[in-house]
N, C-alpha and C. Protein backbone atom coordinates (compact mmCIF):
# COMPACT_ATOMS: atom_id res chain seq x y z
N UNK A 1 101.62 133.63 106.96
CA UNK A 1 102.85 134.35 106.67
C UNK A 1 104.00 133.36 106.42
N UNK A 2 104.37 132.59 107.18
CA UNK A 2 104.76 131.37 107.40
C UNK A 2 104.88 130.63 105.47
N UNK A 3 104.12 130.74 104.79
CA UNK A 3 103.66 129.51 104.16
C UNK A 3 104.20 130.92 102.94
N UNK A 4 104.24 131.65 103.09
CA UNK A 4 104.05 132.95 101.62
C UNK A 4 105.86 133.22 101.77
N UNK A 5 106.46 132.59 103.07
CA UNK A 5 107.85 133.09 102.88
C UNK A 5 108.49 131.84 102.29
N UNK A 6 108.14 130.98 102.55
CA UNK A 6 108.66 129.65 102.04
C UNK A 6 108.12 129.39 100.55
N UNK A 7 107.24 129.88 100.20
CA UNK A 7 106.96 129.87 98.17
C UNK A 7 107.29 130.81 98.08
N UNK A 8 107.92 132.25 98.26
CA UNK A 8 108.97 132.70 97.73
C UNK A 8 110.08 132.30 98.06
N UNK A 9 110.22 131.66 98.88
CA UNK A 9 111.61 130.52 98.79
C UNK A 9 111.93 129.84 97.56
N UNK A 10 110.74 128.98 97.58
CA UNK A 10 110.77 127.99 96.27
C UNK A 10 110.60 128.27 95.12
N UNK A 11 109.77 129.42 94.69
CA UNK A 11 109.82 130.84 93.64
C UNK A 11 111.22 131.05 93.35
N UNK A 12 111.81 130.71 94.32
CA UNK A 12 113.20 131.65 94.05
C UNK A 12 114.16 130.39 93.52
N UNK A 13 114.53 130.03 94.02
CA UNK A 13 115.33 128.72 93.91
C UNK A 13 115.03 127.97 93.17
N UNK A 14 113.28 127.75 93.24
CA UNK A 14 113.59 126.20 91.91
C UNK A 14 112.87 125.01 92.71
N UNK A 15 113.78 124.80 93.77
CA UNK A 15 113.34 123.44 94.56
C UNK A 15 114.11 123.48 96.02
N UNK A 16 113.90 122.67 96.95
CA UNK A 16 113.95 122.95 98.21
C UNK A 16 115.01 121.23 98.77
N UNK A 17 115.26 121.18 97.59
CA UNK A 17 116.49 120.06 97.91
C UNK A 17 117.16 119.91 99.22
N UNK A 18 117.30 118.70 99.88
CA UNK A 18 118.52 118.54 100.79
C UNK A 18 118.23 119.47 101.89
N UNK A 19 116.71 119.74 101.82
CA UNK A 19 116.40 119.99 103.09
C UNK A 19 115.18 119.45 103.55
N UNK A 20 115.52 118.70 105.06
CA UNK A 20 114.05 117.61 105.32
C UNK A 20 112.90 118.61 105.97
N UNK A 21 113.47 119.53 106.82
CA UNK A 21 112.28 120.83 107.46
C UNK A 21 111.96 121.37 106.33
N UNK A 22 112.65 122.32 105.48
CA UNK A 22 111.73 122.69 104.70
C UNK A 22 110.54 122.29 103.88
N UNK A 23 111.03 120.90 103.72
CA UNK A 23 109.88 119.92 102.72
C UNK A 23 108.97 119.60 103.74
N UNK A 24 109.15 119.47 105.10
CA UNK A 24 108.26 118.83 105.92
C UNK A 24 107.06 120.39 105.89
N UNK A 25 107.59 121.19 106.46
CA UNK A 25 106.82 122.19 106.98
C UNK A 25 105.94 122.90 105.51
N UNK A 26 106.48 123.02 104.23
CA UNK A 26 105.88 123.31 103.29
C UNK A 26 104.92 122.04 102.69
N UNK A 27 105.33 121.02 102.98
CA UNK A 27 104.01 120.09 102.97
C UNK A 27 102.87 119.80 104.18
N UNK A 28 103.64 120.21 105.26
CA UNK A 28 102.26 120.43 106.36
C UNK A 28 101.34 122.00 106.07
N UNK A 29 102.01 122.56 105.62
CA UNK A 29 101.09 123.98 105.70
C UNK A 29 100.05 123.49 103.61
N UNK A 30 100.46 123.15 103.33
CA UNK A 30 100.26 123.02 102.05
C UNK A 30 98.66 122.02 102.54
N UNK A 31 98.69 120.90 103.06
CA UNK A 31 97.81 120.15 103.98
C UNK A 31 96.56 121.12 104.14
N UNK A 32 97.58 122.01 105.26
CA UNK A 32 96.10 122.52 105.60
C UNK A 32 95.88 124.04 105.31
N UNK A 33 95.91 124.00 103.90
CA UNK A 33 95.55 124.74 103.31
C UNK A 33 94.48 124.51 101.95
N UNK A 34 94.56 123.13 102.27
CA UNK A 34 93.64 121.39 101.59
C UNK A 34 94.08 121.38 100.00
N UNK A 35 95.67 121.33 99.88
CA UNK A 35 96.72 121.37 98.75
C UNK A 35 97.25 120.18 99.34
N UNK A 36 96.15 119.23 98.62
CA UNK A 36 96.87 117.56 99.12
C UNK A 36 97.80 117.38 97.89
N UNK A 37 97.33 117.38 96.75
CA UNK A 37 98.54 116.84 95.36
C UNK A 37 99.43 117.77 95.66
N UNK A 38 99.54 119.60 95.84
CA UNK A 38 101.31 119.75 96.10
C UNK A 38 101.48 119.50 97.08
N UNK A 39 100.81 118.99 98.30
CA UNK A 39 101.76 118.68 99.47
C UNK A 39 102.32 117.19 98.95
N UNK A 40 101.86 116.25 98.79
CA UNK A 40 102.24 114.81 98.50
C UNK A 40 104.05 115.02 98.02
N UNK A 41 104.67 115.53 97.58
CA UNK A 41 106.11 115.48 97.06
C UNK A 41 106.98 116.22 98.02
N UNK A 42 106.23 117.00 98.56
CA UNK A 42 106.72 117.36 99.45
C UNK A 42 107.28 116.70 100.74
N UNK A 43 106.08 116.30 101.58
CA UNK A 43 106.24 115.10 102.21
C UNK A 43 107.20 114.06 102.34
N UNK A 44 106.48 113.47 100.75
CA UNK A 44 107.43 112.12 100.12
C UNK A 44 109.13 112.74 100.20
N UNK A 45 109.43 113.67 100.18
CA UNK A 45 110.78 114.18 99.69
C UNK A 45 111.73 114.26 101.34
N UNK A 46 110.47 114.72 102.12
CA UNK A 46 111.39 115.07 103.72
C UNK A 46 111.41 113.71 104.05
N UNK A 47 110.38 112.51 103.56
CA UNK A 47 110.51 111.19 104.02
C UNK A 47 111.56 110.25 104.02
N UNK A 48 112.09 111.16 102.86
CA UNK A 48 113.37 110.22 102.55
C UNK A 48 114.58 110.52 103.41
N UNK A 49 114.49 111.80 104.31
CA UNK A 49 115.90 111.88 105.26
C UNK A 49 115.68 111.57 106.33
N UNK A 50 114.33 111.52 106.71
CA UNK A 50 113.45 110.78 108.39
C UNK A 50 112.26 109.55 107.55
N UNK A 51 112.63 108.72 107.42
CA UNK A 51 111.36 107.56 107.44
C UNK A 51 110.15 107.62 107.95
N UNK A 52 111.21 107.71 109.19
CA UNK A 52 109.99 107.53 110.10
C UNK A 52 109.27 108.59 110.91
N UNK A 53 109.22 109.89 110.59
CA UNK A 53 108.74 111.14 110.65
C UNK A 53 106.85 111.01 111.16
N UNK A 54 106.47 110.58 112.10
CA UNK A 54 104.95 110.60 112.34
C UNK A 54 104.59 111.26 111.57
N UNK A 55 104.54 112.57 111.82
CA UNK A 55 103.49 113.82 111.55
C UNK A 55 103.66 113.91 109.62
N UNK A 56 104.55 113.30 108.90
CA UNK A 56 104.89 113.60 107.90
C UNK A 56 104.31 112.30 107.13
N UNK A 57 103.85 111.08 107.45
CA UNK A 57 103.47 109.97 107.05
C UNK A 57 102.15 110.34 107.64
N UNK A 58 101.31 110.42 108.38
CA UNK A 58 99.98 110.83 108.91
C UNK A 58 99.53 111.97 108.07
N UNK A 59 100.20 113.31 107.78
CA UNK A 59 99.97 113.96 106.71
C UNK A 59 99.82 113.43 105.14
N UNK A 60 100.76 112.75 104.93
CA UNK A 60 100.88 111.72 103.64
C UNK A 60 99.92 110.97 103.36
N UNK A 61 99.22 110.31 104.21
CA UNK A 61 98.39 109.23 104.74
C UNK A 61 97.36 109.61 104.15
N UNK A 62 96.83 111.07 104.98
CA UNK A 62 95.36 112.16 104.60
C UNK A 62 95.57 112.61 103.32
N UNK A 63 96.77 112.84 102.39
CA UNK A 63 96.94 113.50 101.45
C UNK A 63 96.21 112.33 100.22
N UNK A 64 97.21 111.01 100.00
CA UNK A 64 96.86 110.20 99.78
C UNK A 64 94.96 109.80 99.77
N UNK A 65 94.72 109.65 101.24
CA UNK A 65 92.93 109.69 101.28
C UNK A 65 92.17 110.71 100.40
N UNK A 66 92.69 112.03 100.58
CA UNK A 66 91.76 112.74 100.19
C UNK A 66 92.15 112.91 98.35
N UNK A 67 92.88 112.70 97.90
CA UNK A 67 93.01 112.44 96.73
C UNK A 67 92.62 110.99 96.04
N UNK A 68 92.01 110.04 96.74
CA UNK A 68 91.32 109.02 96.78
C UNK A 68 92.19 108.09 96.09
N UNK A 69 93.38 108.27 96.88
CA UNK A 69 94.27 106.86 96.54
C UNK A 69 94.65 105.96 97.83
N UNK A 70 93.05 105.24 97.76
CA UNK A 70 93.03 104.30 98.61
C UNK A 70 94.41 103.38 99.28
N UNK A 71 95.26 102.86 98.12
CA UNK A 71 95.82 101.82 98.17
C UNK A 71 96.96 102.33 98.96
N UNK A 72 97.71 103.39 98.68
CA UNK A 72 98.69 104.48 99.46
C UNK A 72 98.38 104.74 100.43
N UNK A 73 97.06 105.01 100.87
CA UNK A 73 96.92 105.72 101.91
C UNK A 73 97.03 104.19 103.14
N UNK A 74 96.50 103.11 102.66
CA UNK A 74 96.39 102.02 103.32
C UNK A 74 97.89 101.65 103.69
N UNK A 75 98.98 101.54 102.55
CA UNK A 75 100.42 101.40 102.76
C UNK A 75 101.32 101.80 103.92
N UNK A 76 100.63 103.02 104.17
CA UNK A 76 101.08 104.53 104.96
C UNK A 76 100.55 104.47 106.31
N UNK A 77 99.26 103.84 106.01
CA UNK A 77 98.51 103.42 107.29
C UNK A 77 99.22 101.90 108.31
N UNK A 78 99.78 101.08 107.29
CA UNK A 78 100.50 100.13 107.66
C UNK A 78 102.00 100.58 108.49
N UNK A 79 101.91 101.37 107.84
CA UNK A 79 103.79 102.22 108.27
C UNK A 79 103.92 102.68 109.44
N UNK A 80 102.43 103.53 109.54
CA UNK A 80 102.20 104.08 110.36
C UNK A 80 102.26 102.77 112.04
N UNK A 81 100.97 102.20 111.78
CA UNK A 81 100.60 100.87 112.80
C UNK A 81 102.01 100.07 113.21
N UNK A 82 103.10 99.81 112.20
CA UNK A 82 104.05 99.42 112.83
C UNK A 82 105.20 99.90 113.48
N UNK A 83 105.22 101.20 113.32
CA UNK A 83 106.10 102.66 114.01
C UNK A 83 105.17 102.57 115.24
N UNK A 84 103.64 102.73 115.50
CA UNK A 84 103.29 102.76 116.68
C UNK A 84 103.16 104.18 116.89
């Protein structure tokens, strides 16, 4: 329910700008719903107002893997290891 109110969100509007929860939570449900390419911008987009967001770089991380872009996912994995 969760995930059907927020794409008529974005249905509606266009884009989900200038907001870091919304991008976070519509790219975690997007995840696991195994919508790794539209979650990836999503993500990337809340990343930019929290860096350092665990759950949003660990999501990124898997998105990256499972779209078999090794080299990203390794980057992310680095990001990750030095956040701790």
């Amino acid at each position: 329910k969760a995930f059907q109110i927020l794409e008529a969100y974005y249905r509606q509007h266009g884009s989900v700008e200038k907001h870091f929860l919304i991008n976070k939570v519509f790219g975690l449900l997007l995840t696991e719903k195994g919508e790794y390419q539209k979650a990836t911008p999503f993500l990337t987009y809340a990343l930019q107002f929290i860096p350092d967001d665990m759950e949003c770089l660990e999501r990124l991380k898997l998105c990256y893997q499972q779209d078999g872009n090794a080299d990203r996912a390794a980057i992310i994995g680095e990001v990750l290891s030095v956040l701790g």
